[in-house]
PDB file of N, CA and C in Angstrom:
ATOM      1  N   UNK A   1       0.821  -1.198   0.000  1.00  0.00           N
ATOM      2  CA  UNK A   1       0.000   0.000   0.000  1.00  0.00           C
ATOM      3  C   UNK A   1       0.861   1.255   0.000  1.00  0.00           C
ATOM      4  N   UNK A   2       1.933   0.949   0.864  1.00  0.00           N
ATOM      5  CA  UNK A   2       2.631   2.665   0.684  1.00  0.00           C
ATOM      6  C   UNK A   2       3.638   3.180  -0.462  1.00  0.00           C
ATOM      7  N   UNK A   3       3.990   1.459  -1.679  1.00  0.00           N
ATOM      8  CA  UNK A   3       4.429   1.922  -2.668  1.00  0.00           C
ATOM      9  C   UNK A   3       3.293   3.017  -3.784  1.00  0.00           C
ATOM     10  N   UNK A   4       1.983   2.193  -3.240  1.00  0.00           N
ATOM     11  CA  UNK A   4       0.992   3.188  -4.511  1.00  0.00           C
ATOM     12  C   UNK A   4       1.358   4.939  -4.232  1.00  0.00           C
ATOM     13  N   UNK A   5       1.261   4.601  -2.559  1.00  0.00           N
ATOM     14  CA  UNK A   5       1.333   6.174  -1.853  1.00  0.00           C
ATOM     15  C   UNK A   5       2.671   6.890  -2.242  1.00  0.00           C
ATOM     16  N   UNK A   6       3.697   6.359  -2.363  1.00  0.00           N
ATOM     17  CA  UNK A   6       4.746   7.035  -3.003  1.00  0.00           C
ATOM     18  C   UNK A   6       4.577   7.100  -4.318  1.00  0.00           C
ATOM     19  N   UNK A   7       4.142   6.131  -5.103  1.00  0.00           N
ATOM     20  CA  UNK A   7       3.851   6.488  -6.902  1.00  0.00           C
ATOM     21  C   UNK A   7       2.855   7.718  -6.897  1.00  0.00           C
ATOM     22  N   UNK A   8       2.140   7.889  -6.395  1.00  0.00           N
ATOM     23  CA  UNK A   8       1.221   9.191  -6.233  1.00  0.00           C
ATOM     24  C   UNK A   8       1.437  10.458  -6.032  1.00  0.00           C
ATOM     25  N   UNK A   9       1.890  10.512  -5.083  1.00  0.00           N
ATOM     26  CA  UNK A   9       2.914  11.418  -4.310  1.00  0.00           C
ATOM     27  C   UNK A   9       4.203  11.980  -5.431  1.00  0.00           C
ATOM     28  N   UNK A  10       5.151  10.610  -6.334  1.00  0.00           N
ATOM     29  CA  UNK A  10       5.754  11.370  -7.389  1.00  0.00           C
ATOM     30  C   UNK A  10       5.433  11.710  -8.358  1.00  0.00           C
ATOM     31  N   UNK A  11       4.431  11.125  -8.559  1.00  0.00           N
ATOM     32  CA  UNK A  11       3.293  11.841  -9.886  1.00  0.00           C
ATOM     33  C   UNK A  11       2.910  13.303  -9.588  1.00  0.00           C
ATOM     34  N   UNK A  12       2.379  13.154  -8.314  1.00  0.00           N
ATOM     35  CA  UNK A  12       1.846  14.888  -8.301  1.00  0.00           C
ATOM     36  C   UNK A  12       3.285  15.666  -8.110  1.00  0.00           C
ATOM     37  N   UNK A  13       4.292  15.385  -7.722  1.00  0.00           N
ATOM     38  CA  UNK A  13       5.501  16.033  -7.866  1.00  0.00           C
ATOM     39  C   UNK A  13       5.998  16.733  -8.868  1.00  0.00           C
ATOM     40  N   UNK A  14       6.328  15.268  -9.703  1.00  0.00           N
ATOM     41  CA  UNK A  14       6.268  16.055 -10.915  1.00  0.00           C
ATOM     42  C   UNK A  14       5.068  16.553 -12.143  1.00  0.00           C
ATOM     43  N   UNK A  15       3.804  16.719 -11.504  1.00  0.00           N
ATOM     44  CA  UNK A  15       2.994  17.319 -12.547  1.00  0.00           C
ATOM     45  C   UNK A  15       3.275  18.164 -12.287  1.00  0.00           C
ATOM     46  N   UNK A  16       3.005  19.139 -10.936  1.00  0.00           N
ATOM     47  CA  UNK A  16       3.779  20.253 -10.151  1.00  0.00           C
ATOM     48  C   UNK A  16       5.160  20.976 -10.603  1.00  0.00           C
ATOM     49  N   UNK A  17       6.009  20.029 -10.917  1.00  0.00           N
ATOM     50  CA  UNK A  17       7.205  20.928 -11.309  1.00  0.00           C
ATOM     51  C   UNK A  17       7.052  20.971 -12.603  1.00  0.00           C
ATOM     52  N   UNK A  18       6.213  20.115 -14.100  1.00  0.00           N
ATOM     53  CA  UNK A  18       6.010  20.312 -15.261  1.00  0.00           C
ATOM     54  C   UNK A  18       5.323  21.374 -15.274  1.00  0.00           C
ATOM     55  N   UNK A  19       4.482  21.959 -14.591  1.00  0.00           N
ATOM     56  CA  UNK A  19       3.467  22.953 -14.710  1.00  0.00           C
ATOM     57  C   UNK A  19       4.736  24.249 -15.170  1.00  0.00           C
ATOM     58  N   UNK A  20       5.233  24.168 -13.283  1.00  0.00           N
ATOM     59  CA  UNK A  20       5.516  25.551 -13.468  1.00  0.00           C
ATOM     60  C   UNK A  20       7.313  25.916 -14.347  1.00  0.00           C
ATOM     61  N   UNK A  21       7.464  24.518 -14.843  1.00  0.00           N
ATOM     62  CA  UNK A  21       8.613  24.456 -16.039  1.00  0.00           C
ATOM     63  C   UNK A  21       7.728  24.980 -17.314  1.00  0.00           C
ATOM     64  N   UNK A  22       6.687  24.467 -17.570  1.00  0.00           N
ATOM     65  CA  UNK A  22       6.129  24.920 -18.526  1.00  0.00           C
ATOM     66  C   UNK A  22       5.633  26.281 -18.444  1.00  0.00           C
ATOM     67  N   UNK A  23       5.209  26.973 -17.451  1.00  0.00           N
ATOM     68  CA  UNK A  23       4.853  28.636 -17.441  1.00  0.00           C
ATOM     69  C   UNK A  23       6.035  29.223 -17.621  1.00  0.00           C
ATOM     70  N   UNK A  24       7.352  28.652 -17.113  1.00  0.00           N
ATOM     71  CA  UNK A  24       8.654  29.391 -17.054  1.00  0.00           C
ATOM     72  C   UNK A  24       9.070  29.292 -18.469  1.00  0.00           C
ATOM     73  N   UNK A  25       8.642  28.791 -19.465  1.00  0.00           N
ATOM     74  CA  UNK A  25       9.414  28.504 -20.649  1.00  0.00           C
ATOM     75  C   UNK A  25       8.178  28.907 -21.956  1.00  0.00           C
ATOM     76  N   UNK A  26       6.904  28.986 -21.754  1.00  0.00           N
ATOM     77  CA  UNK A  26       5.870  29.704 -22.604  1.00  0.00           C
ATOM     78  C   UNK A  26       5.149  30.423 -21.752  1.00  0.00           C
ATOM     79  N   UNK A  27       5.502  31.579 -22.031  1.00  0.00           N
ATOM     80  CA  UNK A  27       4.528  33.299 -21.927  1.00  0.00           C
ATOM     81  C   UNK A  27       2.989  33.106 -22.396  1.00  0.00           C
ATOM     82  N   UNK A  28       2.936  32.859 -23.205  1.00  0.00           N
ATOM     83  CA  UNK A  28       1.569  32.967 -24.149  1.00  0.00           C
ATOM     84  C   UNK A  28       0.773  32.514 -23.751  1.00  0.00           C
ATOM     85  N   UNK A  29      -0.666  32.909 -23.543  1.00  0.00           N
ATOM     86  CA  UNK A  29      -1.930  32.726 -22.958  1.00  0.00           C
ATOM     87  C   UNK A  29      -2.650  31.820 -23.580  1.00  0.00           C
ATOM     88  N   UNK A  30      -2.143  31.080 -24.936  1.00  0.00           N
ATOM     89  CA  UNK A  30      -2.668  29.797 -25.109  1.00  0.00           C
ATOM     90  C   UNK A  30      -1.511  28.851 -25.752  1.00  0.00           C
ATOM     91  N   UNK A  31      -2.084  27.987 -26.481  1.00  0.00           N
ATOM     92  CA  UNK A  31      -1.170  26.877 -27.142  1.00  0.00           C
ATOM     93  C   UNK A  31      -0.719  27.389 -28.235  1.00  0.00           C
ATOM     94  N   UNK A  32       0.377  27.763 -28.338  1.00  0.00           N
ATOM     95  CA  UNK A  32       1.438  28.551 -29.633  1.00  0.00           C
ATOM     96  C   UNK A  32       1.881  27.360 -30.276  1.00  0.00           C
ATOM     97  N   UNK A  33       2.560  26.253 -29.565  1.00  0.00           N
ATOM     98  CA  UNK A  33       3.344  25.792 -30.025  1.00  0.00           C
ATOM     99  C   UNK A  33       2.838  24.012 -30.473  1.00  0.00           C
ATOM    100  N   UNK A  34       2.915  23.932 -31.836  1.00  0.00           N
ATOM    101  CA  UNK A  34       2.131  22.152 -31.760  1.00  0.00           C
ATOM    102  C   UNK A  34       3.038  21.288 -32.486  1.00  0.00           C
ATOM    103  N   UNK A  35       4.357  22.050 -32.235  1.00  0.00           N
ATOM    104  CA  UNK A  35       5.639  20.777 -32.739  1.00  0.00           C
ATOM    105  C   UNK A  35       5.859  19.777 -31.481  1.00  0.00           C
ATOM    106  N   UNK A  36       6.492  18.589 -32.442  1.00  0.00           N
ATOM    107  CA  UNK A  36       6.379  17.221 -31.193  1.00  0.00           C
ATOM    108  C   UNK A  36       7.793  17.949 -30.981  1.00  0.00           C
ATOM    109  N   UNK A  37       8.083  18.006 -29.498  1.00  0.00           N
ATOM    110  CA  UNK A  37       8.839  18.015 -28.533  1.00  0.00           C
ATOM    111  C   UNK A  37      10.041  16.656 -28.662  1.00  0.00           C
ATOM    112  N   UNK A  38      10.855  16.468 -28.789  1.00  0.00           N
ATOM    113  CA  UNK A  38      11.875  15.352 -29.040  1.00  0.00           C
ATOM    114  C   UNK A  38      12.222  14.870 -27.312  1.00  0.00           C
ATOM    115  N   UNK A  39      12.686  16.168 -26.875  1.00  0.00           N
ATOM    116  CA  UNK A  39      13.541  15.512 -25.737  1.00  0.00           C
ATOM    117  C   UNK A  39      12.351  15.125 -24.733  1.00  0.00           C
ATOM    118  N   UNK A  40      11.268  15.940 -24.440  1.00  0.00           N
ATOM    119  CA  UNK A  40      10.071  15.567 -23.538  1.00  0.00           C
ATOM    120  C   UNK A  40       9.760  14.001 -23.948  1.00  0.00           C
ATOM    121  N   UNK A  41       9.288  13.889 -25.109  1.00  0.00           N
ATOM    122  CA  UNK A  41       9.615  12.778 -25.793  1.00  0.00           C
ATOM    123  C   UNK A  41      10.150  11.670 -24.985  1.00  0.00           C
ATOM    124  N   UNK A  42      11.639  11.640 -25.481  1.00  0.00           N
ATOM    125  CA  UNK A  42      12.310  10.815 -24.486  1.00  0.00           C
ATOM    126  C   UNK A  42      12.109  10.713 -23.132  1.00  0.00           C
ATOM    127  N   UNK A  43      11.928  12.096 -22.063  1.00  0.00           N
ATOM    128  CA  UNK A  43      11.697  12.067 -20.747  1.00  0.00           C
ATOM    129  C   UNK A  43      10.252  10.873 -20.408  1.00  0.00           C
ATOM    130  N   UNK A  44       9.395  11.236 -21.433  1.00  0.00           N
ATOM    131  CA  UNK A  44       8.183  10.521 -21.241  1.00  0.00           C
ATOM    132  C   UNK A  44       8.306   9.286 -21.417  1.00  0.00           C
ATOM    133  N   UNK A  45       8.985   8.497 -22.184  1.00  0.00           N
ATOM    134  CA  UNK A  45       8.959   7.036 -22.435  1.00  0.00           C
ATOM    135  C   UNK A  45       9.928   6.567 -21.531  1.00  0.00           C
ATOM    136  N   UNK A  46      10.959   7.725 -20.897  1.00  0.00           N
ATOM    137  CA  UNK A  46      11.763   7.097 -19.973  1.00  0.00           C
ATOM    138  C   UNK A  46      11.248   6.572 -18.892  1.00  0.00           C
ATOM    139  N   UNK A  47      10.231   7.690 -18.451  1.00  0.00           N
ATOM    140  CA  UNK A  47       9.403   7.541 -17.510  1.00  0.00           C
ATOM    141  C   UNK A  47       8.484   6.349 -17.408  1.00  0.00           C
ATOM    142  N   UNK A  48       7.341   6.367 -18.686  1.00  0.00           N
ATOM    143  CA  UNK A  48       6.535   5.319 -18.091  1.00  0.00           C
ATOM    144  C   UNK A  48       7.263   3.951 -18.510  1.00  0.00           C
ATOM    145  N   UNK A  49       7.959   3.851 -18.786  1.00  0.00           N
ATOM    146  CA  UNK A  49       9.041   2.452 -19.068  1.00  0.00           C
ATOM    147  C   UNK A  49       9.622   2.224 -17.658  1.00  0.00           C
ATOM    148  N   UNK A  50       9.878   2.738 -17.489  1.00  0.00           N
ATOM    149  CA  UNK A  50      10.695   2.796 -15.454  1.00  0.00           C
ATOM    150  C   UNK A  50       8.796   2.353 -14.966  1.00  0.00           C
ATOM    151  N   UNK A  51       8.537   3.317 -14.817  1.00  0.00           N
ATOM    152  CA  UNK A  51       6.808   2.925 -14.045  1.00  0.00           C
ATOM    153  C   UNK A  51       6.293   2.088 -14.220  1.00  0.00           C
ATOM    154  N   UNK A  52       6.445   1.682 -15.532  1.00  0.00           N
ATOM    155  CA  UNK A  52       5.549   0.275 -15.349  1.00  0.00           C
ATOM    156  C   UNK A  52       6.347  -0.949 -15.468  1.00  0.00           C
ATOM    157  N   UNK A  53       7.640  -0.924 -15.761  1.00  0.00           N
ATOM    158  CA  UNK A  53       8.232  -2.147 -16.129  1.00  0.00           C
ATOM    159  C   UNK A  53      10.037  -2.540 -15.084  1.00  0.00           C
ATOM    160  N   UNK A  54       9.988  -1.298 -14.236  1.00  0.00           N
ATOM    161  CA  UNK A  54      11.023  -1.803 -13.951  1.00  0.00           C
ATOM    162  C   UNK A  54      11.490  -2.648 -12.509  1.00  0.00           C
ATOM    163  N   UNK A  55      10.029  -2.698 -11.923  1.00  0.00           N
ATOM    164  CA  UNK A  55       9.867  -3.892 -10.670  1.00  0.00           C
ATOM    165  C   UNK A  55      10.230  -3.806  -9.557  1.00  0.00           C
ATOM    166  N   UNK A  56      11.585  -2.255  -9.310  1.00  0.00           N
ATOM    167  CA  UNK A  56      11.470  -1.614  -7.989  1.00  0.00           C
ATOM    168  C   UNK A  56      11.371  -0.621  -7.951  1.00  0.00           C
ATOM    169  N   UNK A  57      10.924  -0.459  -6.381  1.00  0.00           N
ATOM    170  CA  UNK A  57      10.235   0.839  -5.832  1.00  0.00           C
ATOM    171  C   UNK A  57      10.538   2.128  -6.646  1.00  0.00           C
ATOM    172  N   UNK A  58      12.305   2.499  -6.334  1.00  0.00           N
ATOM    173  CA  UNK A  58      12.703   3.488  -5.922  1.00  0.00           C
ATOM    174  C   UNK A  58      12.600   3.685  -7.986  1.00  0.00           C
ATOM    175  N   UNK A  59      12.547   2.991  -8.870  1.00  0.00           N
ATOM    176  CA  UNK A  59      12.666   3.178  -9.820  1.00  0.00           C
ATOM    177  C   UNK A  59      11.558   3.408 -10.906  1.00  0.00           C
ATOM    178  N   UNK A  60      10.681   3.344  -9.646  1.00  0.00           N
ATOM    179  CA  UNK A  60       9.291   3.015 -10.292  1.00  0.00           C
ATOM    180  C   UNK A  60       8.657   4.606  -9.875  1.00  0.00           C
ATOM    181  N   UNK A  61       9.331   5.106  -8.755  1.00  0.00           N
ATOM    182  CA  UNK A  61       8.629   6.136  -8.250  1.00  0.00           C
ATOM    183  C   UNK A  61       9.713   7.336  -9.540  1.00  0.00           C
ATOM    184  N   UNK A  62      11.241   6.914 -10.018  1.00  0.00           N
ATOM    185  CA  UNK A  62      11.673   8.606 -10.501  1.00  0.00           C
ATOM    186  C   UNK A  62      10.892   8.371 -11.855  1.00  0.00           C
ATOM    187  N   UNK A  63      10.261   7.234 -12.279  1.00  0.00           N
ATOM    188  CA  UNK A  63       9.753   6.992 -13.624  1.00  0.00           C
ATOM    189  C   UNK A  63       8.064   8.105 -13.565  1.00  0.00           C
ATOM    190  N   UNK A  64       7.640   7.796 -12.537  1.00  0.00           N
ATOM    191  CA  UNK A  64       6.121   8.357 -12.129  1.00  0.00           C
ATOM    192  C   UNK A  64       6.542  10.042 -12.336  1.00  0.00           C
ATOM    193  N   UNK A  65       8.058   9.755 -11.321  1.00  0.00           N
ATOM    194  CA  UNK A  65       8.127  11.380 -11.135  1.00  0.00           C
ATOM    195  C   UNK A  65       8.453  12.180 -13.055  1.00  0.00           C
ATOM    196  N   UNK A  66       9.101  11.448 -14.308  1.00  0.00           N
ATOM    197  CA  UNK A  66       9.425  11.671 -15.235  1.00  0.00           C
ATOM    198  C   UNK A  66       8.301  11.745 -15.928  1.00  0.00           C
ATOM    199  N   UNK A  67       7.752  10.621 -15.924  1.00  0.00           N
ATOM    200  CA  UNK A  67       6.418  10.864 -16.896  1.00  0.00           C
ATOM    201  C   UNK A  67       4.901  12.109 -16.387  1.00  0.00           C
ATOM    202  N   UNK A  68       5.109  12.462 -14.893  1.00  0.00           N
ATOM    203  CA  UNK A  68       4.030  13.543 -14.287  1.00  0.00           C
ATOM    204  C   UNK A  68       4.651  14.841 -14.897  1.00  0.00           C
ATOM    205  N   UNK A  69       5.734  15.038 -15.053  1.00  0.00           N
ATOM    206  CA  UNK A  69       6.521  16.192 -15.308  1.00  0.00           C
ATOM    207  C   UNK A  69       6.111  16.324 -17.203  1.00  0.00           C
ATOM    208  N   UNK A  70       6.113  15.598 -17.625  1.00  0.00           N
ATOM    209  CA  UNK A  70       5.924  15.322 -19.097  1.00  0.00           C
ATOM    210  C   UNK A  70       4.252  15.908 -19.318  1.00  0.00           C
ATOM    211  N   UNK A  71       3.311  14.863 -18.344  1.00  0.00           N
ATOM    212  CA  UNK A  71       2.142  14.976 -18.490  1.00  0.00           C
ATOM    213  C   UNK A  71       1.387  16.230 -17.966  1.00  0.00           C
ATOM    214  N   UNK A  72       2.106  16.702 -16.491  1.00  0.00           N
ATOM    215  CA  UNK A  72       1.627  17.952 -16.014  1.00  0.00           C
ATOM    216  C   UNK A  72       1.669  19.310 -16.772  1.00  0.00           C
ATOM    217  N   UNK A  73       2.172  19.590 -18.170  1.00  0.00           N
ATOM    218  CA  UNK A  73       2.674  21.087 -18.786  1.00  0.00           C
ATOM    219  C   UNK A  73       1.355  21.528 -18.750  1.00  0.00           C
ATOM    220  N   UNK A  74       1.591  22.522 -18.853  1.00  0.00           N
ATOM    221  CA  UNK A  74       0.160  23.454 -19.108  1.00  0.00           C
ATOM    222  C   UNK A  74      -0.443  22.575 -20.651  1.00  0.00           C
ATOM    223  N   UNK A  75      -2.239  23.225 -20.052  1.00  0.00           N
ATOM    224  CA  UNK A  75      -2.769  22.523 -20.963  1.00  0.00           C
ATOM    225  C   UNK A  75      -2.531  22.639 -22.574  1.00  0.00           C
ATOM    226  N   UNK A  76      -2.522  21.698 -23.638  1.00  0.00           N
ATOM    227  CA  UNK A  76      -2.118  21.684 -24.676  1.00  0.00           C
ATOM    228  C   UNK A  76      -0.700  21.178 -24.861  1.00  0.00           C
ATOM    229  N   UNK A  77       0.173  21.451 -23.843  1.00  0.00           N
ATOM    230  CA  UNK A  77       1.218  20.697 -24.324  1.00  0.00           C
ATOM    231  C   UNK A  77       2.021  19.354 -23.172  1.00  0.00           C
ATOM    232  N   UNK A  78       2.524  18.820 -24.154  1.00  0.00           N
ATOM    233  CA  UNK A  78       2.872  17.401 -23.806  1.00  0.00           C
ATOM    234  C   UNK A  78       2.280  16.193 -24.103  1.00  0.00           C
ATOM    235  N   UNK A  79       0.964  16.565 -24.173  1.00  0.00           N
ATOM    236  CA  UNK A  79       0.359  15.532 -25.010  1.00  0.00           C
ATOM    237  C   UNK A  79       0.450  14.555 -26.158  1.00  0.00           C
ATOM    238  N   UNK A  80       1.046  14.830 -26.961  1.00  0.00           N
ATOM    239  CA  UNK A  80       1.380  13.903 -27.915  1.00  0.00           C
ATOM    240  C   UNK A  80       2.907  13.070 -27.320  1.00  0.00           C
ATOM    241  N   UNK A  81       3.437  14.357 -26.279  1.00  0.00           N
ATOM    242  CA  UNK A  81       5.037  13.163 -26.019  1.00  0.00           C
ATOM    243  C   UNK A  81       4.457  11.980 -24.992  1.00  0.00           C
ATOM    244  N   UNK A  82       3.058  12.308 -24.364  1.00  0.00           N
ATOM    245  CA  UNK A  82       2.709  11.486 -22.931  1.00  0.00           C
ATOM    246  C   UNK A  82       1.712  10.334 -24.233  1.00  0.00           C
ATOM    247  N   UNK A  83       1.100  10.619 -25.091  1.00  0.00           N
ATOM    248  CA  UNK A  83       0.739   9.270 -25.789  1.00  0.00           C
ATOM    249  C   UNK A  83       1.897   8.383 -25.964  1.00  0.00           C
ATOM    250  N   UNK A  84       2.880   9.097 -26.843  1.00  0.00           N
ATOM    251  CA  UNK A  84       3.966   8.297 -27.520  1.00  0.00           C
ATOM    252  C   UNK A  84       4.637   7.352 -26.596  1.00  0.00           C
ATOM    253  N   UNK A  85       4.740   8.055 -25.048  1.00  0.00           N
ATOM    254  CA  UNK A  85       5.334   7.490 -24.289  1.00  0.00           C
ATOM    255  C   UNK A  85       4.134   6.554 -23.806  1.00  0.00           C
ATOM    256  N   UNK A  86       3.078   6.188 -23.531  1.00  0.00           N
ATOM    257  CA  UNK A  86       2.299   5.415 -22.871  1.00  0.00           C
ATOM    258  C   UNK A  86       2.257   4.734 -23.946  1.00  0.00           C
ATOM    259  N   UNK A  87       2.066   4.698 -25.374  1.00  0.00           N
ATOM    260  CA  UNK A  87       2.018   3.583 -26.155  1.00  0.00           C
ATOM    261  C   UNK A  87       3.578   2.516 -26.111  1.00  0.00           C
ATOM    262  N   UNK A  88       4.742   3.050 -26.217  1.00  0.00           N
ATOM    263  CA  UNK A  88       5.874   2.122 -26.208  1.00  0.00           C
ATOM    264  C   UNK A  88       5.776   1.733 -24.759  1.00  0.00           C
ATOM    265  N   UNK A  89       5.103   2.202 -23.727  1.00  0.00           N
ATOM    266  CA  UNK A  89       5.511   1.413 -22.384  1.00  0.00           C
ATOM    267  C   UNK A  89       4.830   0.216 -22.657  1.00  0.00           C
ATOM    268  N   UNK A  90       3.758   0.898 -22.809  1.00  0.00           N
ATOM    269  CA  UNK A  90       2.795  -0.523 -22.615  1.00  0.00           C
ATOM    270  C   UNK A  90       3.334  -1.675 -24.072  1.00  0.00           C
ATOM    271  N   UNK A  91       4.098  -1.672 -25.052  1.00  0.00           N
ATOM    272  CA  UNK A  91       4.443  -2.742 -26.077  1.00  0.00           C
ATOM    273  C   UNK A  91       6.033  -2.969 -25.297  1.00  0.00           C
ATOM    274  N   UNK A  92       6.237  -2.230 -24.544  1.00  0.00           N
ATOM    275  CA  UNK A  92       7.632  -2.884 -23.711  1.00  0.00           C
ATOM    276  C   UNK A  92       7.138  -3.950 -22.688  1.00  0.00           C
ATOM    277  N   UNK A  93       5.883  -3.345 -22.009  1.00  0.00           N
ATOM    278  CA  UNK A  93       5.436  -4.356 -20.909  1.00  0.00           C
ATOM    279  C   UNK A  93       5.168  -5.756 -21.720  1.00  0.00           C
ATOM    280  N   UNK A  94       4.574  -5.636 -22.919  1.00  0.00           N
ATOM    281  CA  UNK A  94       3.493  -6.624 -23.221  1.00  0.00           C
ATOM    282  C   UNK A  94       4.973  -7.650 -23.413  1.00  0.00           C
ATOM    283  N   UNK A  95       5.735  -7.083 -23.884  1.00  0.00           N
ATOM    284  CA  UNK A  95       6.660  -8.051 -24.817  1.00  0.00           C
ATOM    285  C   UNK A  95       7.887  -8.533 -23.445  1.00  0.00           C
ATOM    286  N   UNK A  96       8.031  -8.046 -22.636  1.00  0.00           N
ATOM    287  CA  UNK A  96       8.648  -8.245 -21.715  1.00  0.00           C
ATOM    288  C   UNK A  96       7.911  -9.077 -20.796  1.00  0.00           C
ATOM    289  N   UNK A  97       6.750  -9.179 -20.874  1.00  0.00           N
ATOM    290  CA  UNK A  97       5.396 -10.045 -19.931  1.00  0.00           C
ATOM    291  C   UNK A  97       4.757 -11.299 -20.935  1.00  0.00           C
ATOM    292  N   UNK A  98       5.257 -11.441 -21.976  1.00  0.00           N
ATOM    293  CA  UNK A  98       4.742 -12.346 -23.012  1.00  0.00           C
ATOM    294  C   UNK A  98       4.556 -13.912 -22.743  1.00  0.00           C
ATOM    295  N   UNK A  99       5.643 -13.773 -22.114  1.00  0.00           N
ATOM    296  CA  UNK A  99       5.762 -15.420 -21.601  1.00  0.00           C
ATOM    297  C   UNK A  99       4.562 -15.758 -20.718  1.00  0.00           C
ATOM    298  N   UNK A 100       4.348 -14.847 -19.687  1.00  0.00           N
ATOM    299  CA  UNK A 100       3.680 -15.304 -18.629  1.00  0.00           C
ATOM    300  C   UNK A 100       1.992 -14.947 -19.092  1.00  0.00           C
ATOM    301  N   UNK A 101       1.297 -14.684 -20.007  1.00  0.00           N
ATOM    302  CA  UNK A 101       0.215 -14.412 -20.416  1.00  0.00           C
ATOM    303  C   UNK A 101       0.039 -15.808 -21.138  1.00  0.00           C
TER     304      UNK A 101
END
């Protein structure tokens, strides 16, 4: 029970610090920008690849904390890097979990 409570806990961490990374880095009062992001990108698949697939705690929580930071930007952005990244986690899990299904 208190690993969920720490995965939670680094999720809202880093949605929290994506937010206000993202106000610190776009001014503009709406969505300016709708190029895919490369390196968020990477942060995001780093993330939910650690979160869902890497089986301990402490690695599971900086993955939560990578992918909240990705997913938390102000609204409109990150979104396409937090799909990209939730689609390869989950074909890393499947294929890494294949045997046992």
């Amino acid at each position: 029970m208190l690993d969920y409570m720490i995965y939670l806990l680094t999720f809202a961490v880093g949605s929290i610090l994506g937010l206000l990374y993202s106000y610190k880095q776009h001014g503009e009062p709406f969505v300016a920008v709708t190029k895919f992001n490369i390196p968020f990108a990477i942060v995001s698949i780093l993330g939910w690849v650690l979160g869902f697939c890497s089986g301990n705690m402490i690695l599971s929580a900086i993955g939560f904390l990578l992918a909240g930071f990705v997913m938390g930007e102000r609204p409109g952005y990150g979104r396409k890097e937090t799909a990209v990244g939730l689609i390869i986690a989950i074909i890393v899990y499947l294929l890494l979990n294949w045997h046992v299904m």
